[in-house]
Protein backbone atom coordinates (compact mmCIF):
# COMPACT_ATOMS: atom_id res chain seq x y z
CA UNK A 1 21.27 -1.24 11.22
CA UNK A 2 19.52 -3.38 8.53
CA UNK A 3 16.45 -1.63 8.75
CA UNK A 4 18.10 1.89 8.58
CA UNK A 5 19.63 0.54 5.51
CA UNK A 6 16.61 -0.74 4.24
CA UNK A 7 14.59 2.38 4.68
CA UNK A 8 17.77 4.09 3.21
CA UNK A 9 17.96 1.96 -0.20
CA UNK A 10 14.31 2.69 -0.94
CA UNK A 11 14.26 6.70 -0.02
CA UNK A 12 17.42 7.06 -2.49
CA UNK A 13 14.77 6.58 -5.88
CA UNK A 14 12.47 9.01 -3.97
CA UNK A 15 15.54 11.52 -3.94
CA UNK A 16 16.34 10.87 -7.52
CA UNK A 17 12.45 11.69 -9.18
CA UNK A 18 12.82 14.95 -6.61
CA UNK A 19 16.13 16.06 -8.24
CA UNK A 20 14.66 14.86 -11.49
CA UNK A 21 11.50 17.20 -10.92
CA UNK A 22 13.57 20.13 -9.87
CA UNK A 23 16.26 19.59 -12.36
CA UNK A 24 13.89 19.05 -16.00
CA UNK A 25 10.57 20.55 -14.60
CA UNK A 26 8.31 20.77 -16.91
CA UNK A 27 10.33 18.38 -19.45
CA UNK A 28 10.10 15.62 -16.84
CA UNK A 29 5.77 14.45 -17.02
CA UNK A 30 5.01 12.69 -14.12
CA UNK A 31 1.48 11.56 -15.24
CA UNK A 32 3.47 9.76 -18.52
CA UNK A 33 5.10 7.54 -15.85
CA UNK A 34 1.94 7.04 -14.07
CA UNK A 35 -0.34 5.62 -16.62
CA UNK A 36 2.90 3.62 -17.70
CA UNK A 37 3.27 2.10 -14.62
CA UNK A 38 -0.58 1.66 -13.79
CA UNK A 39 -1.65 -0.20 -17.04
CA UNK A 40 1.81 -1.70 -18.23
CA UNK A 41 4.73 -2.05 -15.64
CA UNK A 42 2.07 -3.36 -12.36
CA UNK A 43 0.23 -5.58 -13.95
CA UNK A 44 4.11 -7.31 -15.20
CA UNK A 45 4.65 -6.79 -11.32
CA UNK A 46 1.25 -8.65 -9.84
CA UNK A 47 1.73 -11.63 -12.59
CA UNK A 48 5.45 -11.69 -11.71
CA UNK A 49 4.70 -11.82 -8.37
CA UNK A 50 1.87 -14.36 -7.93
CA UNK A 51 3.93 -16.74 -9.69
CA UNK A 52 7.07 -17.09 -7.79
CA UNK A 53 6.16 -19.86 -5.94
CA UNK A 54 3.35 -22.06 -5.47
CA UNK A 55 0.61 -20.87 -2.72
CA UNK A 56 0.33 -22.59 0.11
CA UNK A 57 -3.61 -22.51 1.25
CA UNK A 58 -1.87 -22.85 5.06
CA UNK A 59 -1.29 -19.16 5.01
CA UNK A 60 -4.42 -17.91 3.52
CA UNK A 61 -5.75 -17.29 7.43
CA UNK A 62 -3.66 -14.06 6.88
CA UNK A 63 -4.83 -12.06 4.80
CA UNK A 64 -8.17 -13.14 5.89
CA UNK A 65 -7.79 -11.42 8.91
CA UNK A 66 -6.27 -8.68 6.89
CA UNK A 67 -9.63 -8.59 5.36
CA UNK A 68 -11.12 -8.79 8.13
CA UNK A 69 -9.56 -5.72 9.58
CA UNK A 70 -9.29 -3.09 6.93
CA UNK A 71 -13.12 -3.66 6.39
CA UNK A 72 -13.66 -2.81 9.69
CA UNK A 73 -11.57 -0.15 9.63
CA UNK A 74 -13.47 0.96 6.45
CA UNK A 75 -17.11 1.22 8.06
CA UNK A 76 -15.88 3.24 10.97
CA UNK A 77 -13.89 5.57 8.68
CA UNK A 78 -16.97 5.86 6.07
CA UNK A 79 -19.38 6.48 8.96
CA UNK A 80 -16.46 9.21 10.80
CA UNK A 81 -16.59 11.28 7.65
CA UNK A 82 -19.73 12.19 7.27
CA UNK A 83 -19.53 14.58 10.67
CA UNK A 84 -15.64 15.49 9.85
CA UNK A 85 -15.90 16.85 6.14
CA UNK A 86 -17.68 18.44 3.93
CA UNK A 87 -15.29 18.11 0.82
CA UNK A 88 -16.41 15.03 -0.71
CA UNK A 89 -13.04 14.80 -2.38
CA UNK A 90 -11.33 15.28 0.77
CA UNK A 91 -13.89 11.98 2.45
CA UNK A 92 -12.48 9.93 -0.26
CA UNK A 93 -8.78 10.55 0.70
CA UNK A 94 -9.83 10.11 4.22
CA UNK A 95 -11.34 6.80 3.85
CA UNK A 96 -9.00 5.46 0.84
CA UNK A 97 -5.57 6.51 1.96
CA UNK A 98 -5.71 5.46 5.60
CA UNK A 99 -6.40 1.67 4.78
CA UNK A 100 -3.91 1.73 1.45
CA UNK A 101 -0.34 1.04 3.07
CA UNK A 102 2.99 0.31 1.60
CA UNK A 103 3.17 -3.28 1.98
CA UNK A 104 5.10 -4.46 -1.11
CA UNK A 105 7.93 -1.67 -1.46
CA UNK A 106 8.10 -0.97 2.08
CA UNK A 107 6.55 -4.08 4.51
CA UNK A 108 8.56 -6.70 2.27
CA UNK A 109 12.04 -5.27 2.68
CA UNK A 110 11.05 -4.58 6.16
CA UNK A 111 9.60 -7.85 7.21
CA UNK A 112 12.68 -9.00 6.01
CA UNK A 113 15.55 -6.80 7.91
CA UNK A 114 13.26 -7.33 11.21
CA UNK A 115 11.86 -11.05 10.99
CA UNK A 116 14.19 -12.89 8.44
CA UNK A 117 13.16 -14.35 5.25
CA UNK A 118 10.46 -16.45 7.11
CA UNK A 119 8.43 -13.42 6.92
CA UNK A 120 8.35 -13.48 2.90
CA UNK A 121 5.42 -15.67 2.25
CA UNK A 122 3.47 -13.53 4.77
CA UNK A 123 4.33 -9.97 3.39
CA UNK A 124 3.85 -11.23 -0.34
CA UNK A 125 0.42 -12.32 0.47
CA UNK A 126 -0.67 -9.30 2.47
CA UNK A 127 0.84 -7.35 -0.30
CA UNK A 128 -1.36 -9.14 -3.07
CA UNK A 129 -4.70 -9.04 -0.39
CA UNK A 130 -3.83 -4.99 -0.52
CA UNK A 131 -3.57 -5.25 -4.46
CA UNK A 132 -6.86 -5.98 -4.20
CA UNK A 133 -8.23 -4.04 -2.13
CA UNK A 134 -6.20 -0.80 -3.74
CA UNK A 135 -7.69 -1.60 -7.30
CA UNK A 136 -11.00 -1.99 -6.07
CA UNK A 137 -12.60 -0.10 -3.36
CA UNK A 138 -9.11 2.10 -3.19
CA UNK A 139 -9.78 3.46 -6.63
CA UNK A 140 -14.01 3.34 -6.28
CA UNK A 141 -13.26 6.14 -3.63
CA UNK A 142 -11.03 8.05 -5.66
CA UNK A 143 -13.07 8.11 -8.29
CA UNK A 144 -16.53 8.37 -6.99
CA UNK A 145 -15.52 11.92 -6.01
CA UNK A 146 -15.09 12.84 -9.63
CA UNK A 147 -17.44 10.47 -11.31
CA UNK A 148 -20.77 8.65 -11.09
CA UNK A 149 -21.40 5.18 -9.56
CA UNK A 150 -21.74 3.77 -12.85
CA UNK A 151 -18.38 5.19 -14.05
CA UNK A 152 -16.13 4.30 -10.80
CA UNK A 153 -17.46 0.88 -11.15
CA UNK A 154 -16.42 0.93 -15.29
CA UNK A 155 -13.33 2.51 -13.77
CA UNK A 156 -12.71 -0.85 -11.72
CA UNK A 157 -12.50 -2.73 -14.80
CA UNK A 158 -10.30 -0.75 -16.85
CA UNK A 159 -7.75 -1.27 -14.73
CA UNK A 160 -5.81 -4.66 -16.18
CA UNK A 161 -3.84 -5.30 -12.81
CA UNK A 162 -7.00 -7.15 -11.31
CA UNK A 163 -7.02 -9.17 -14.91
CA UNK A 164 -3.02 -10.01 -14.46
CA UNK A 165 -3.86 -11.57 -11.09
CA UNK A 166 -6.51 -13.76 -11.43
CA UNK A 167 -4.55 -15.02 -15.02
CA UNK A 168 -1.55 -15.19 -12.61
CA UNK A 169 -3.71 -17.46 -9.92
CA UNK A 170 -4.75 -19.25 -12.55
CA UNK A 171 -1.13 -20.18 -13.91
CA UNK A 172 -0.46 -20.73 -9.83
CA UNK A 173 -3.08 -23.39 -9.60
CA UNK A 174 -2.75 -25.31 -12.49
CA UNK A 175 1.43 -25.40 -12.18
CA UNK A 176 1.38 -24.19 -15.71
CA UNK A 177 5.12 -23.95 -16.09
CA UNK A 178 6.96 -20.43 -17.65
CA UNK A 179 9.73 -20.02 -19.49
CA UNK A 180 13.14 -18.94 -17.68
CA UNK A 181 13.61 -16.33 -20.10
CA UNK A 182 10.40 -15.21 -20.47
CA UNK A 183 10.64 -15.34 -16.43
CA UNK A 184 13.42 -12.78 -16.54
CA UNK A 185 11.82 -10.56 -18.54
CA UNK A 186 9.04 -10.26 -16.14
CA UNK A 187 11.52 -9.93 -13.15
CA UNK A 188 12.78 -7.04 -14.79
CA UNK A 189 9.73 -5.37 -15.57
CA UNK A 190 8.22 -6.23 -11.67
CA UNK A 191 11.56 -4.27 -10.56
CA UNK A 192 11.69 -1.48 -12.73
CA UNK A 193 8.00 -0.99 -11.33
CA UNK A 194 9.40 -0.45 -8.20
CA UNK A 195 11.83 2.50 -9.02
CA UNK A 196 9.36 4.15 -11.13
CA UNK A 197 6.66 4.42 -8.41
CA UNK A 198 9.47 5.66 -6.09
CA UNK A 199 10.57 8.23 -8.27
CA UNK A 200 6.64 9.19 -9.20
CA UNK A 201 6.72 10.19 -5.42
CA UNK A 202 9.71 12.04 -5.64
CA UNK A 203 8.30 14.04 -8.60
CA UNK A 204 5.24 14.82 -6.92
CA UNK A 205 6.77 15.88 -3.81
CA UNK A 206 9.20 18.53 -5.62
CA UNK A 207 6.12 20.17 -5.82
CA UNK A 208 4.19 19.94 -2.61
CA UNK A 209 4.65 23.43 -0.46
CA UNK A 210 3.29 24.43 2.70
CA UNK A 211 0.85 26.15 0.86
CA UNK A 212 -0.94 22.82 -0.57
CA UNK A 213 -0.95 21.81 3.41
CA UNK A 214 -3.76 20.56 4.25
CA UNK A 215 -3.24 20.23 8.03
CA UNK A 216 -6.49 18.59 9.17
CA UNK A 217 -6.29 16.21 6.30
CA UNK A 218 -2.95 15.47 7.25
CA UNK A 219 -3.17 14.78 10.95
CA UNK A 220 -6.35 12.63 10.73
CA UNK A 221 -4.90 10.77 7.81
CA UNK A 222 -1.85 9.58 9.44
CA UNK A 223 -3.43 9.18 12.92
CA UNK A 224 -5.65 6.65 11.29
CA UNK A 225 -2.91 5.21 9.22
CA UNK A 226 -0.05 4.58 11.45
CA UNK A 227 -2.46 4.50 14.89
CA UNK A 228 -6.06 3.54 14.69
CA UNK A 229 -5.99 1.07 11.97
CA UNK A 230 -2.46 -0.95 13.93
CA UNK A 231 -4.86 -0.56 16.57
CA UNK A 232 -7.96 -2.19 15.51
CA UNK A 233 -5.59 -4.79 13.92
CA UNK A 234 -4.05 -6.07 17.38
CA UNK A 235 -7.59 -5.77 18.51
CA UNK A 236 -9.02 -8.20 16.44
CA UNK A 237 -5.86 -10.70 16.48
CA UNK A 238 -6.36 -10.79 20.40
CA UNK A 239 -9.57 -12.69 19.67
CA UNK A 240 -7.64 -15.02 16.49
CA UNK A 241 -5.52 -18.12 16.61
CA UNK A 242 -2.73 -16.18 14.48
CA UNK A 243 0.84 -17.25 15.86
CA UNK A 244 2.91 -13.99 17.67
CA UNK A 245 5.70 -13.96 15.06
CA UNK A 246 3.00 -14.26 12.51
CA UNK A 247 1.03 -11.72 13.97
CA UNK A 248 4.15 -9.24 13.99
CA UNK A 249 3.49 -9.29 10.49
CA UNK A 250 0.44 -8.17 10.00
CA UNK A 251 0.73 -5.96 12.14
CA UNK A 252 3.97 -4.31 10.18
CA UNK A 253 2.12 -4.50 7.28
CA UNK A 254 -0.60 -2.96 8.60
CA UNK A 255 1.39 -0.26 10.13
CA UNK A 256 3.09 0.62 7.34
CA UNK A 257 2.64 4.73 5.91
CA UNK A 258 0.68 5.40 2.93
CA UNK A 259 1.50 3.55 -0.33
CA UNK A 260 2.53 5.69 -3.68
CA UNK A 261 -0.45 4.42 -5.12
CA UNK A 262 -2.32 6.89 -3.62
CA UNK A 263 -0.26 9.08 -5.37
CA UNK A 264 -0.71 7.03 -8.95
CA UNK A 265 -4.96 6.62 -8.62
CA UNK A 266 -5.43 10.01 -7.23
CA UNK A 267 -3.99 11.57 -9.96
CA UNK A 268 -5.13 9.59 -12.35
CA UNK A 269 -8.57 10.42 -11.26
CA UNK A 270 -8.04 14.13 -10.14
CA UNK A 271 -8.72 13.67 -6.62
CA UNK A 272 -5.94 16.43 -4.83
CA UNK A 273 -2.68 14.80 -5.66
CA UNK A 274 -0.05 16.99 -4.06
CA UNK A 275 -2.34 16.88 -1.05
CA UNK A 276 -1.98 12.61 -1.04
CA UNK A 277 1.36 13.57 -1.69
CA UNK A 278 1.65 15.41 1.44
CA UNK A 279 0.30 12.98 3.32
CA UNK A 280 2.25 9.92 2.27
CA UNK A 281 5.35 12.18 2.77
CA UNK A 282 4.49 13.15 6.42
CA UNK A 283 3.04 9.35 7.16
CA UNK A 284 6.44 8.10 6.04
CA UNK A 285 8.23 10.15 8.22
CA UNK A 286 6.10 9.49 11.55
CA UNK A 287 6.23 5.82 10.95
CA UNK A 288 9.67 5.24 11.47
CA UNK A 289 8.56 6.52 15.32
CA UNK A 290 5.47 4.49 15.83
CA UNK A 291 6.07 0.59 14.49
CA UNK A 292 8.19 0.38 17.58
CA UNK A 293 5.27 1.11 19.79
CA UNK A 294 2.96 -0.84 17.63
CA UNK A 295 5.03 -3.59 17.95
CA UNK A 296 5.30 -3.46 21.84
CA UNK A 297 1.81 -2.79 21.87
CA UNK A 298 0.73 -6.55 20.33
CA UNK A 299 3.53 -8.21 22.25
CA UNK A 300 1.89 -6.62 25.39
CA UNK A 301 -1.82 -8.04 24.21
CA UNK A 302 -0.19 -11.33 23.33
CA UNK A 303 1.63 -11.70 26.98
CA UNK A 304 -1.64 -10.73 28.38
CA UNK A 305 -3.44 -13.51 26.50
CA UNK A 306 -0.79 -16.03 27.64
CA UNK A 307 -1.65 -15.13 30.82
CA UNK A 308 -5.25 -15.53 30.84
């Protein structure tokens, strides 16, 4: 019941930025919201976030082995797409959106309704390991299909939530104290992030039609996203030290459908964004089927590993 409710709270801003899109149409600009959220409301969100509480260096195995498996992931996907398509737009949502998951507005309410609050230290630092890797290689491969080397490296840069974090780590590590006030002014801004990027999806999926289907894109996306990449994940923790309950985490997180970033980066950089919208619609939908098997799947690995 508390996930249903979970899941529920969250698809209700999707709903409204649908309505919104279908109500005000053209008056309603979805790419105003975007760069708004991308270079003003996220980065409020990352500093917010990453100063919370202090990190503890005990958990940083995690999102090692987070690391560890979306770069695996990564290779295989890369080296896939050369024999699967010939759209060199369509190999950069391919490889991008099948390793960029939902793990802050989805995996953190989740973690929570499944494993209890213990799970919050876990999911936040996942989250900010997939910050990383979304800003970085997520929008190198979103842009690369639109511009040079040179410029999806530049493009890297530009983007100020990498900047927020390490001046967040930095306030972090030296315990440099901030104001409550000031405190609550980020909280406010880290939340209203949240329900913008929510609604973003809605808007952009007022507008996706069977027509703007892409049904190989679609299938292999989400196969990779919700199957392969769990997959590889309880692969790889087989062979690691990582605790079962902790492991249930990554997993989730892992496991999770397709982040609205996708949505945000591949528009910003003109890389098919009602077909990413497409495809984080249907991967949210087939998820809600498959984390239960996912989740069988590890503790059937783990028992097996007790055993031997």
């Amino acid at each position: 019941m508390s996930t249903l409710l979970a899941i529920s709270s969250i698809y209700v801003f999707i709903v409204m930025g649908f309505v919104a899109k279908k109500v005000f149409k053209d008056e309603v600009d979805e790419r105003t919201l975007i760069l708004v959220s991308i270079y003003f409301l996220q980065p409020i969100l990352t500093f917010w976030g990453l100063t919370r509480a202090p990190i503890d260096f005990n958990i940083i195995y995690t999102p090692f082995l987070y690391f560890i498996i979306v770069t695996v992931t990564l290779i295989i996907l890369w080296i896939v797409s050369i024999f699967i398509f010939d759209d060199s737009k369509d190999k950069s949502i391919f490889i991008a959106s099948s390793l960029i998951g939902n793990t802050g507005n989805l995996a953190i309410p989740l973690g929570i309704a499944l494993f209890g609050e213990s799970s919050i230290p876990y999911t936040s630092i996942i989250n900010i390991a997939n910050i990383f890797f979304i800003y970085t290689i997520g929008i190198y491969f979103y842009a690369k299909s639109s511009y040079s080397l040179k410029e999806s490296f530049y493009s890297i840069i530009k983007i100020p939530i990498l900047w927020f974090a390490f001046l967040a780590l930095a306030f972090n590590y030296l315990q440099i104290p901030i104001n409550e006030q000031f405190n609550r002014i980020l909280e406010m801004g880290a939340y209203s992030t949240i329900v913008i990027q929510l609604m973003i999806f809605g808007m952009y999926l007022s507008k996706t039609t069977v027509k703007t289907l892409d049904l190989k894109l679609n299938i292999l996306v989400s196969f990779t996203k919700l199957i392969f990449l769990p997959i590889v994940g309880i692969f790889i923790l087989y062979f690691s030290n990582l605790p079962y309950d902790i492991a249930q985490i990554l997993v989730l997180s892992l496991a999770v459908p397709l982040a609205v970033n996708n949505v945000n980066i591949a528009s910003l950089y003109k890389c098919k964004p009602l077909e990413v919208t497409n495809i984080v619609f249907l991967s949210s939908l087939v998820f809600l089927v498959l984390i239960y098997f996912d989740l069988k799947l590890l503790e059937y690995i783990y028992d097996i590993q007790i055993e031997l």
